[in-house]
N, C-alpha and C. Protein backbone atom coordinates (compact mmCIF):
# COMPACT_ATOMS: atom_id res chain seq x y z
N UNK A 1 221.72 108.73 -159.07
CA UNK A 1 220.89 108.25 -160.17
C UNK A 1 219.43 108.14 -159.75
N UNK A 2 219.01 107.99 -158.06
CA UNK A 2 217.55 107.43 -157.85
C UNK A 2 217.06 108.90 -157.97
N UNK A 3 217.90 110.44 -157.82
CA UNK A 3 217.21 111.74 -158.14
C UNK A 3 216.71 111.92 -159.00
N UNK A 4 217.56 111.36 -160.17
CA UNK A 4 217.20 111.87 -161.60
C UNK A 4 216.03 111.06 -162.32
N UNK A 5 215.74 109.90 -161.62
CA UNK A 5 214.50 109.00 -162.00
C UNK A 5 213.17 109.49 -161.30
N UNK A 6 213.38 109.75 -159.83
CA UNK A 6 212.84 110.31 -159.20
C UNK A 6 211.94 111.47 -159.80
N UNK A 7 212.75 112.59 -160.15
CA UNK A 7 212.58 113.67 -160.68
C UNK A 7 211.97 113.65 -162.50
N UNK A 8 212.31 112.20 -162.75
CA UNK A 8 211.77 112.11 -163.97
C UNK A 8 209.97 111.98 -163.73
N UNK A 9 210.03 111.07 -163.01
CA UNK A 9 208.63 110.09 -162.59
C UNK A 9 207.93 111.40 -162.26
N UNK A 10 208.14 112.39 -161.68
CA UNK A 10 207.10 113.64 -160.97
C UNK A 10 206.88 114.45 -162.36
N UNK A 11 207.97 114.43 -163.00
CA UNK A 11 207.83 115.11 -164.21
C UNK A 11 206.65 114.66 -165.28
N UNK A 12 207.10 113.49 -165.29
CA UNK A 12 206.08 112.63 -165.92
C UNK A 12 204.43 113.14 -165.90
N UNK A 13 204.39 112.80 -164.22
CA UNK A 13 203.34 112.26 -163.63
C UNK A 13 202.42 113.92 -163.57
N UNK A 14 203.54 115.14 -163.74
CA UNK A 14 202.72 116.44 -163.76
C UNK A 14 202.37 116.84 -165.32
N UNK A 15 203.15 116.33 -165.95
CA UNK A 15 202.43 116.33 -167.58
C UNK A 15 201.39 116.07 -168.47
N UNK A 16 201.50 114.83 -167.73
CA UNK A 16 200.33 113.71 -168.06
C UNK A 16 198.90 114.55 -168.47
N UNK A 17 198.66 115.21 -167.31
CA UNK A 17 197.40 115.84 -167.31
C UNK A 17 197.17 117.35 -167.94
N UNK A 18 197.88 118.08 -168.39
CA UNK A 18 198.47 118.89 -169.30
C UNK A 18 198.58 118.53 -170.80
N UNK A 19 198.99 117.56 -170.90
CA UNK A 19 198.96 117.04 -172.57
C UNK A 19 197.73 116.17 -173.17
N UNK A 20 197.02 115.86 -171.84
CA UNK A 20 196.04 115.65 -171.68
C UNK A 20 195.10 116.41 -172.30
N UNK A 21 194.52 117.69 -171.68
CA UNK A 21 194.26 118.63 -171.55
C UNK A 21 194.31 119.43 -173.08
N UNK A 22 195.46 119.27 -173.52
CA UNK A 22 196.12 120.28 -174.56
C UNK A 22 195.69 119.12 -175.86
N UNK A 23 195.83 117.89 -176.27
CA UNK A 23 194.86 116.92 -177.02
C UNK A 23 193.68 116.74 -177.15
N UNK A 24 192.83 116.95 -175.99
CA UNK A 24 191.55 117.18 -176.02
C UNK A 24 191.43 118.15 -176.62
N UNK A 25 191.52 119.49 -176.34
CA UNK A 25 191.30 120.93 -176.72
C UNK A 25 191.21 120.88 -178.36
N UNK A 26 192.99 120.22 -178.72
CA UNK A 26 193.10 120.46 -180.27
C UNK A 26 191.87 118.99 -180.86
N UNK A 27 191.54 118.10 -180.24
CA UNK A 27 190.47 117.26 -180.91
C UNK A 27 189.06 117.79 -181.09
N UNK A 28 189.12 118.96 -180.19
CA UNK A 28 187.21 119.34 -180.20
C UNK A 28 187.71 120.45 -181.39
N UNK A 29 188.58 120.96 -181.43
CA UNK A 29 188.56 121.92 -182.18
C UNK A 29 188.95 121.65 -183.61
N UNK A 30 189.38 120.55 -183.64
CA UNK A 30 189.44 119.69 -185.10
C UNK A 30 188.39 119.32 -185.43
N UNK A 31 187.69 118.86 -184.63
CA UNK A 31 186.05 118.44 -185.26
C UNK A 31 185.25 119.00 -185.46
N UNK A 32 185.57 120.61 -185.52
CA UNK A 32 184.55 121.45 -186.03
C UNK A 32 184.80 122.15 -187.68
N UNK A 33 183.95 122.84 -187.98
CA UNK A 33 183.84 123.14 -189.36
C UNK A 33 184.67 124.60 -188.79
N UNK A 34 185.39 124.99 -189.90
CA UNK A 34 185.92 126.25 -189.75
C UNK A 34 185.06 127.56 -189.40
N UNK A 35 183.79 127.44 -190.13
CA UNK A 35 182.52 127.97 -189.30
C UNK A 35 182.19 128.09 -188.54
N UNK A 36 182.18 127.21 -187.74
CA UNK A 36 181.14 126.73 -186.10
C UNK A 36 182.46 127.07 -185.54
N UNK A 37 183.88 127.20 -185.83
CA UNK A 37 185.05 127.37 -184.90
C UNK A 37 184.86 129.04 -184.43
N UNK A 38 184.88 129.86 -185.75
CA UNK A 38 184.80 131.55 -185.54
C UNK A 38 183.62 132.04 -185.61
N UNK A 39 182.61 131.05 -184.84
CA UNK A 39 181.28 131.78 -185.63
C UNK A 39 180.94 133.10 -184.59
N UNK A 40 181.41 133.34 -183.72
CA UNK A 40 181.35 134.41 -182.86
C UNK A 40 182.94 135.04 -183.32
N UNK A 41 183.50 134.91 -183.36
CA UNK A 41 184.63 136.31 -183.34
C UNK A 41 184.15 136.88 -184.05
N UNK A 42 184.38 138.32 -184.09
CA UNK A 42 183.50 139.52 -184.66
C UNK A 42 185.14 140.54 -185.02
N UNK A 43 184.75 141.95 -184.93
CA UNK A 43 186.05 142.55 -185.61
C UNK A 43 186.28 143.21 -184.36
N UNK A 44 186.77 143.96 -184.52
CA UNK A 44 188.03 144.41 -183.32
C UNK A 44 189.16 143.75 -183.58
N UNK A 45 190.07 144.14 -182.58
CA UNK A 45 191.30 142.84 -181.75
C UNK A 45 190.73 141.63 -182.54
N UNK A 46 190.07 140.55 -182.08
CA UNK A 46 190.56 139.47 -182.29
C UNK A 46 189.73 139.50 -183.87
N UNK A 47 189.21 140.52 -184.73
CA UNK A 47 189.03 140.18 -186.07
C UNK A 47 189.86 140.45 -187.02
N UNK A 48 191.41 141.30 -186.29
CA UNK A 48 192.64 141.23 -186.85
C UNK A 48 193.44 140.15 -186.68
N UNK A 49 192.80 139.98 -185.65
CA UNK A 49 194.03 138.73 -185.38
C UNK A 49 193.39 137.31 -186.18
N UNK A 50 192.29 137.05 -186.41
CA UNK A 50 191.75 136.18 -187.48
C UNK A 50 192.47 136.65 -188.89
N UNK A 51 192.22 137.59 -189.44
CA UNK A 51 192.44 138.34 -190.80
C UNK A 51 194.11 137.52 -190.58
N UNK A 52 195.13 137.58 -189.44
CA UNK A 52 196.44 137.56 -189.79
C UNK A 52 197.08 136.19 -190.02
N UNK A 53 196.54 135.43 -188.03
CA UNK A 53 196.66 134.03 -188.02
C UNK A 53 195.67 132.94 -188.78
N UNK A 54 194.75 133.49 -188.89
CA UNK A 54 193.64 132.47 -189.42
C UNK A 54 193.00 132.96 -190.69
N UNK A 55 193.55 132.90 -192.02
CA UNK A 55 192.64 133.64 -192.80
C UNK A 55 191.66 132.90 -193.53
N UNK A 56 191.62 131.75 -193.35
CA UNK A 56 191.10 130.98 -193.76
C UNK A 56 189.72 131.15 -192.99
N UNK A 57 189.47 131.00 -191.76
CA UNK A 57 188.25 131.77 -190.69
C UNK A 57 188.03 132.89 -191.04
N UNK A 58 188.74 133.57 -191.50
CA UNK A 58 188.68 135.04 -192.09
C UNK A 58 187.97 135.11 -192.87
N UNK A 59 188.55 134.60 -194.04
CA UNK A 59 187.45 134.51 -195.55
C UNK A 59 185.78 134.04 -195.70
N UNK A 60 185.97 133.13 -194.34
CA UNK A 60 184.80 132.14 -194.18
C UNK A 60 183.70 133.34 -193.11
N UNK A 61 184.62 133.69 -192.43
CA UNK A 61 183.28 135.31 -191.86
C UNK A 61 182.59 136.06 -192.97
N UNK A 62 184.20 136.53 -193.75
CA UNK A 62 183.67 137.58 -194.77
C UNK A 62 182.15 137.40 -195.91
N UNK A 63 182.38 136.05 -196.16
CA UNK A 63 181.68 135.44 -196.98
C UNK A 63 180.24 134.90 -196.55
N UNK A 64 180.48 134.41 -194.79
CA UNK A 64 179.12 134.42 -194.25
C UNK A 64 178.43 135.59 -194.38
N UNK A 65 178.96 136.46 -194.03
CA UNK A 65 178.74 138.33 -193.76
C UNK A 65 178.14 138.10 -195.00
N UNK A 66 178.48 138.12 -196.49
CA UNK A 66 177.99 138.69 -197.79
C UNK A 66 176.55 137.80 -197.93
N UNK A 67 176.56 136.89 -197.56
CA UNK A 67 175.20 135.85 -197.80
C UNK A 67 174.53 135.81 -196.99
N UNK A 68 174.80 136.71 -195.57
CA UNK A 68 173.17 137.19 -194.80
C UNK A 68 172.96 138.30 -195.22
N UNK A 69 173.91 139.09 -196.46
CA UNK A 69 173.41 140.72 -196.21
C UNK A 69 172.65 140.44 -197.66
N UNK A 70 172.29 139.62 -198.38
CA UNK A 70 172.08 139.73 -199.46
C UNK A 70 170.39 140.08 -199.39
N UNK A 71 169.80 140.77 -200.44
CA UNK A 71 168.40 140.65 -200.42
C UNK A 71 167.77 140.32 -201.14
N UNK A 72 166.52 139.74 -201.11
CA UNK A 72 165.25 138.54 -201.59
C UNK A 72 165.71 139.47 -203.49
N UNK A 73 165.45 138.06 -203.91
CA UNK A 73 165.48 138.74 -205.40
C UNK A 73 164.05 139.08 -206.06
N UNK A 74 163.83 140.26 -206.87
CA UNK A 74 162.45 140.62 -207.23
C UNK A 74 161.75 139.59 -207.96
N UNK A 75 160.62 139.81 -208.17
CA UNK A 75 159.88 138.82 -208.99
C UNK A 75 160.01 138.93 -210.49
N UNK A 76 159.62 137.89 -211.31
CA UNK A 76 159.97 138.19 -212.41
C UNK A 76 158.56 138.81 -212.83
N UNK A 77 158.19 139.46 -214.19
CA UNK A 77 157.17 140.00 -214.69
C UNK A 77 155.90 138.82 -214.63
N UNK A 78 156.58 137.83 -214.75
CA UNK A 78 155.18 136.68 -215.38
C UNK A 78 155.16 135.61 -214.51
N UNK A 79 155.75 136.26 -213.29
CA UNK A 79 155.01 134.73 -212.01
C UNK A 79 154.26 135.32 -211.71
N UNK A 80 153.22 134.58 -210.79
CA UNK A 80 152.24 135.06 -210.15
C UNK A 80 152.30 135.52 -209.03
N UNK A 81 151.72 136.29 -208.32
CA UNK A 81 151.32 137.37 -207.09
C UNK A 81 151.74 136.33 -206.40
N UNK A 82 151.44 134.60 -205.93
CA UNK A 82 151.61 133.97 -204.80
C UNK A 82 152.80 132.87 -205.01
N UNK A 83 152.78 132.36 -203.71
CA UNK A 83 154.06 131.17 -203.78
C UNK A 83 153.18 129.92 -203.01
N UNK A 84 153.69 129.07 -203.16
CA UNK A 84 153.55 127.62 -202.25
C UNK A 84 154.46 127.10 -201.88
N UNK A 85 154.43 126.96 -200.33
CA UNK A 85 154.82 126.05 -199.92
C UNK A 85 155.07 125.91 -198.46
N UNK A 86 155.11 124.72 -198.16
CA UNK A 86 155.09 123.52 -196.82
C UNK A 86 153.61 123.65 -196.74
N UNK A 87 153.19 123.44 -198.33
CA UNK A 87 151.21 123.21 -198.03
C UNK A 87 150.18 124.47 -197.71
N UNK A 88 151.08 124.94 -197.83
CA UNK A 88 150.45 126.95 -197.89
C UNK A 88 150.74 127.42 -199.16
N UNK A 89 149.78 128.05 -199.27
CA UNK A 89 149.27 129.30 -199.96
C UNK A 89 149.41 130.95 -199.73
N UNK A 90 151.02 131.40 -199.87
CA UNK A 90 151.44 132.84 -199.36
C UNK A 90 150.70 134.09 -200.98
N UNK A 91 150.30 134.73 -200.47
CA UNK A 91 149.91 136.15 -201.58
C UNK A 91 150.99 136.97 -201.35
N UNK A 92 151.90 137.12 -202.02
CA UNK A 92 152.57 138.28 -201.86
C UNK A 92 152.20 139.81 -202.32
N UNK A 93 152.28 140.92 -201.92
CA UNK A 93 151.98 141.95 -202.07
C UNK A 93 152.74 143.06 -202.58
């Protein structure tokens, strides 16, 4: 019986720091925005493997992707040549 306690206690005592380890990990990674989690995976390999396991990171790339590619909208006929602002005076051309 003192083996099997024995053998418990080492067991224990090598876990500890492993589940440790493995709680931390999933807490930093809970506290981020699904954004700031994939904001680097890109496509290849691991942008299939987002698309499969994670599509939720998935959707949230795709959609970042569409709202940096977008471009400045034209002016309308009856604003004026310039803009203001942060206390400037821009002329657009």
């Amino acid at each position: 019986m003192e083996d099997v306690i024995g053998w418990a206690i080492i067991a224990v005592w090598l876990a500890t720091p492993v589940i440790a380890v493995a709680l931390a990990f999933r807490w930093i990674l809970s506290t981020k925005s699904v954004e700031e989690k994939y904001e680097n995976s890109g496509g290849g390999f691991a942008g299939g493997l987002d698309a499969v396991f994670s599509p939720t990171a998935h959707e949230a790339g795709m959609e970042r992707d569409r709202q940096t590619q977008r471009t400045a909208p034209a002016p309308a006929p009856g604003d004026p040549p310039w803009t203001i602002g942060d206390g400037r005076i821009r002329i657009d051309l």
